[in-house]
N, C-alpha and C. Protein backbone atom coordinates (compact mmCIF):
# COMPACT_ATOMS: atom_id res chain seq x y z
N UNK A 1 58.42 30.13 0.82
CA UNK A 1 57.86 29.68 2.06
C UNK A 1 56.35 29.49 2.00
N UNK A 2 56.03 29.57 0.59
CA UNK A 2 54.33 29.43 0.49
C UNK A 2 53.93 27.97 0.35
N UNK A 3 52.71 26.99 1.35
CA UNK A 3 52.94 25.85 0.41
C UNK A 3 51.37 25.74 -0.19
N UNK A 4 51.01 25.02 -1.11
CA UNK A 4 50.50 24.54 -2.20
C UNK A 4 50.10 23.49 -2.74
N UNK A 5 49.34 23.30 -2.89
CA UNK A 5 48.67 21.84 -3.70
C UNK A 5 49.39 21.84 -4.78
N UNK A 6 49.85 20.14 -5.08
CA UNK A 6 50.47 19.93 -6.37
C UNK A 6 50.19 20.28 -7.55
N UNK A 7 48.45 20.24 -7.64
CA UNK A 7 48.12 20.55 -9.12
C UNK A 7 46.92 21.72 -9.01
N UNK A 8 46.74 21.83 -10.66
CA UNK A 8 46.89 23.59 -10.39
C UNK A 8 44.97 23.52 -9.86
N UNK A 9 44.73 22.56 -10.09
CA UNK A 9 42.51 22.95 -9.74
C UNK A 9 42.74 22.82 -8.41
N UNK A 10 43.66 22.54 -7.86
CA UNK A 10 43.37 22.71 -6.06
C UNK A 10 44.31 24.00 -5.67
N UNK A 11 45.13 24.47 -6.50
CA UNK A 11 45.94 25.76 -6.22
C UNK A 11 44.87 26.46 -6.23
N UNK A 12 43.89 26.27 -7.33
CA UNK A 12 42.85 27.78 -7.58
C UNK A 12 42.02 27.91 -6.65
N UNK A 13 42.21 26.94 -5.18
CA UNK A 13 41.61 27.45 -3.93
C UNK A 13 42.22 27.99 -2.94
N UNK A 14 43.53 28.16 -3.45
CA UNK A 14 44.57 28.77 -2.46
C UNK A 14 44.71 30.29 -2.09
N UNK A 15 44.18 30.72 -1.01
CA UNK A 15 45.16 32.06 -1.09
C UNK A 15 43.72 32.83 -1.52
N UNK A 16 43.17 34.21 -1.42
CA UNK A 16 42.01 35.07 -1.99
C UNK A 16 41.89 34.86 -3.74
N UNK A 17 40.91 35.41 -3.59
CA UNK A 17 40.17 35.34 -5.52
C UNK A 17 40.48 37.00 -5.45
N UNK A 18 41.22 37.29 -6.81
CA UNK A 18 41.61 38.66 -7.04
C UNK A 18 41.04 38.67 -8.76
N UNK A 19 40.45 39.61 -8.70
CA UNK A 19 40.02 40.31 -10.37
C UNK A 19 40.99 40.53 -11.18
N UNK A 20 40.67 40.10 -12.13
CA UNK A 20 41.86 40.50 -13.68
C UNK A 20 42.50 41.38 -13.51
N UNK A 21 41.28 42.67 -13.08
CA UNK A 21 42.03 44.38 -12.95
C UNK A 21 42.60 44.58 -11.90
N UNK A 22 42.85 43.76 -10.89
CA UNK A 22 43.57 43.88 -9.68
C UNK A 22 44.61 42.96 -9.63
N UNK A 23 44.94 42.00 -10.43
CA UNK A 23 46.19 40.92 -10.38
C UNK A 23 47.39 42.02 -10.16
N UNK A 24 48.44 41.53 -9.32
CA UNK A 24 49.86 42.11 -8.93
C UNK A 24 50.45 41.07 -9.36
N UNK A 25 51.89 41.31 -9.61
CA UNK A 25 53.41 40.73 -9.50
C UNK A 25 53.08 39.76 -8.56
N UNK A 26 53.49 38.45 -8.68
CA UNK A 26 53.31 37.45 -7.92
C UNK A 26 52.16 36.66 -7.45
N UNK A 27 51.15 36.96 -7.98
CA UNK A 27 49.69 36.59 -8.22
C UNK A 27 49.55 35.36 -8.94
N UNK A 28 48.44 34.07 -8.52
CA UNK A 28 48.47 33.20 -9.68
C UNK A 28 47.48 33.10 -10.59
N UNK A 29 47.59 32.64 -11.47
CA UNK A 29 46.47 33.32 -12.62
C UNK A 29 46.09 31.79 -13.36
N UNK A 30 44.61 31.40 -13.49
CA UNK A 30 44.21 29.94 -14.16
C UNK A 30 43.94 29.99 -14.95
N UNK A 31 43.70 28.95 -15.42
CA UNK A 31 43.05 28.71 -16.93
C UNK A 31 42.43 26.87 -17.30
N UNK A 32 41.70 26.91 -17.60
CA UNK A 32 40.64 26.02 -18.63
C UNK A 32 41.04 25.82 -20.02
N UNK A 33 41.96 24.54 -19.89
CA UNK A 33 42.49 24.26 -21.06
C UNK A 33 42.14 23.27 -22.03
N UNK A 34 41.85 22.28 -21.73
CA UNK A 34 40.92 20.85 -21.92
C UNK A 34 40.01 20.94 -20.97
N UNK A 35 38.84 21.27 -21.17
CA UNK A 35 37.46 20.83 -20.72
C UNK A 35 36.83 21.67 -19.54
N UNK A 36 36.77 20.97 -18.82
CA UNK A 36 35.27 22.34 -17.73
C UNK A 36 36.24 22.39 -16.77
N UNK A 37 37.18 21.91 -16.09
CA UNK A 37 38.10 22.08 -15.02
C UNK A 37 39.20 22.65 -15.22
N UNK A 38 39.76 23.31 -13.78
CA UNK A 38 41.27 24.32 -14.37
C UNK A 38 42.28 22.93 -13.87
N UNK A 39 43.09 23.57 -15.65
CA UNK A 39 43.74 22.99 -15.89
C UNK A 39 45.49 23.40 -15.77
N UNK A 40 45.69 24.57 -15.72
CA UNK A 40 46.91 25.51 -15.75
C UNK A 40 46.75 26.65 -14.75
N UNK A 41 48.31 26.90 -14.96
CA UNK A 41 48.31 28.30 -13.63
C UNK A 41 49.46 28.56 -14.27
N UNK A 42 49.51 29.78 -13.82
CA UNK A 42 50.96 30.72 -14.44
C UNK A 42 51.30 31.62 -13.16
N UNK A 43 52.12 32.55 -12.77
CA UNK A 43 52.38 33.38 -12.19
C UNK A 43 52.30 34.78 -12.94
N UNK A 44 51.50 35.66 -12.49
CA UNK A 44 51.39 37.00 -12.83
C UNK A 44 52.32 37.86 -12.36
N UNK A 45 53.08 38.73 -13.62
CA UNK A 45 54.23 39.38 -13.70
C UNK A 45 53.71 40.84 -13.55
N UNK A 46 52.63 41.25 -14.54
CA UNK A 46 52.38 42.75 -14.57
C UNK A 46 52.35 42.97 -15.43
N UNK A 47 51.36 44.51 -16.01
CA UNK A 47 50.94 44.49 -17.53
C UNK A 47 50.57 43.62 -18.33
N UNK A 48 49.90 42.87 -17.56
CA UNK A 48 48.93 41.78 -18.23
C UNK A 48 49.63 40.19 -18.90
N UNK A 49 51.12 40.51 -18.38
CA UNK A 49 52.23 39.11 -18.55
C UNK A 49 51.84 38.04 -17.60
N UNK A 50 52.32 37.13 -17.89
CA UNK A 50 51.93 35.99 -17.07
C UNK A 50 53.60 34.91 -17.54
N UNK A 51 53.74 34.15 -16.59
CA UNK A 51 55.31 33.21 -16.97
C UNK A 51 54.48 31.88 -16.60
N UNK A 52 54.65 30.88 -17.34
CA UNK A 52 53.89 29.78 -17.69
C UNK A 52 55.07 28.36 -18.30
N UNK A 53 54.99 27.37 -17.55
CA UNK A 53 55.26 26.31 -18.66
C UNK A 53 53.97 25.50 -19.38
N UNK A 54 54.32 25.24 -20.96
CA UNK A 54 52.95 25.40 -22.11
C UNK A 54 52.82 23.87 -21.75
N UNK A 55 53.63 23.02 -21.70
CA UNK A 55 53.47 21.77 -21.50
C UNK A 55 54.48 20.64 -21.60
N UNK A 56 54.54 19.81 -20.83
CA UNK A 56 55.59 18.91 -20.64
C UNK A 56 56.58 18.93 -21.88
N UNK A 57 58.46 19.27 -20.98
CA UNK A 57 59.31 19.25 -22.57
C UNK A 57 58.96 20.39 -23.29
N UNK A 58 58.37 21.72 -22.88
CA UNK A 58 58.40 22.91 -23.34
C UNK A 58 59.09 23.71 -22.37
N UNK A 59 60.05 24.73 -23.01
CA UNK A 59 60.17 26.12 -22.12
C UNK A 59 59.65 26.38 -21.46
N UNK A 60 59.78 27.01 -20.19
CA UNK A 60 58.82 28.10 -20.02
C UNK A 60 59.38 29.28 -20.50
N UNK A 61 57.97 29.93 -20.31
CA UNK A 61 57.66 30.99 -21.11
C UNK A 61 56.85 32.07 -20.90
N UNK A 62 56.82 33.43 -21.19
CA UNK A 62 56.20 34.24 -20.77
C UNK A 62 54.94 34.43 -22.12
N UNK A 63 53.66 35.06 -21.40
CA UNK A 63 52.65 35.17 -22.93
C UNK A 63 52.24 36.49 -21.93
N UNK A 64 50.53 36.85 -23.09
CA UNK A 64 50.18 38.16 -22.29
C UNK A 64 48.34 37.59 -22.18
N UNK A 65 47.82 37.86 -21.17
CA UNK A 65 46.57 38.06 -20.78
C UNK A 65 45.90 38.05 -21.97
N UNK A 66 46.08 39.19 -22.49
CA UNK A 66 45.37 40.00 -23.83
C UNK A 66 45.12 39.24 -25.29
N UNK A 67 46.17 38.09 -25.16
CA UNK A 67 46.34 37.17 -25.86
C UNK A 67 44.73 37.12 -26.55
N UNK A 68 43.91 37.00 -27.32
CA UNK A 68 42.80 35.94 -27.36
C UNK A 68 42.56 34.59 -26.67
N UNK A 69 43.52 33.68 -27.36
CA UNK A 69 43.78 32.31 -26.56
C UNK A 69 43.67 32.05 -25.23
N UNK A 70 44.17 32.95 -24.48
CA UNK A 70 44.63 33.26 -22.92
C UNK A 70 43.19 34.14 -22.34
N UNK A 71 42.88 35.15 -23.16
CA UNK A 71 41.66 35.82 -22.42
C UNK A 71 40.14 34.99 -22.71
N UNK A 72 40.26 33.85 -23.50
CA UNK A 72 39.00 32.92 -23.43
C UNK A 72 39.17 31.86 -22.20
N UNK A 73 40.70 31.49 -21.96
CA UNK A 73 40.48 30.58 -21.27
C UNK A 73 41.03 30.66 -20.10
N UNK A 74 40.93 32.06 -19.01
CA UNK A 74 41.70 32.52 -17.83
C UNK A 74 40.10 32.24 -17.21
N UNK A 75 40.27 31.99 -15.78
CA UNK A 75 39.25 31.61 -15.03
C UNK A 75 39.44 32.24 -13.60
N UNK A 76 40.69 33.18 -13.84
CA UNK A 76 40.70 33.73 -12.22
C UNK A 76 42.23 33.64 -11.63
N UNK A 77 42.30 34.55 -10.68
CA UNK A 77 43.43 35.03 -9.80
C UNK A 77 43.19 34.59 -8.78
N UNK A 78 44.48 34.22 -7.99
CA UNK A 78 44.59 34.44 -6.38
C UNK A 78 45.55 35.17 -6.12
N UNK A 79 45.60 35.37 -4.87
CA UNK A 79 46.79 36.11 -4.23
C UNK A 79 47.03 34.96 -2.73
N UNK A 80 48.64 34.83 -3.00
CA UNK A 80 48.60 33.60 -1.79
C UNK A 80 49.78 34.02 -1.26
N UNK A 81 49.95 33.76 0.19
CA UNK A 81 51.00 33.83 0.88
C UNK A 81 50.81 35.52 1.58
């Protein structure tokens, strides 16, 4: 029942800005993938998981925060709804 902008740089105005160390279960979590704008969003699971599709014609998939890859290019939480 939450609604949402289609793509994810206008999601990342949705809903409060929550800290890394405060993300909950159901939280959305961004990222900066190609270039200076967010480009991705995942849903935050807990313990630093996140469930993500990687890109068109891929799974989704679960990764972790902690990742390297993922902790250079996370740009922030919300909490919506």
């Amino acid at each position: 029942g939450v609604k949402l902008p289609r793509v994810s740089r206008q999601q990342a105005y949705a809903g409060v800005h929550v800290d890394r160390k405060d993300l909950q279960p159901g939280d959305l979590v961004f990222f900066k993938l190609n270039g200076s704008r967010i480009d991705h969003v995942g849903i935050y699971l807990g313990q630093s998981k996140f469930v993500h599709a990687p890109r068109k014609h891929m799974p989704v998939r679960t990764d972790t925060l902690n990742d390297s890859y993922w902790r250079r290019r996370f740009k922030g939480g919300r909490r919506v709804g």
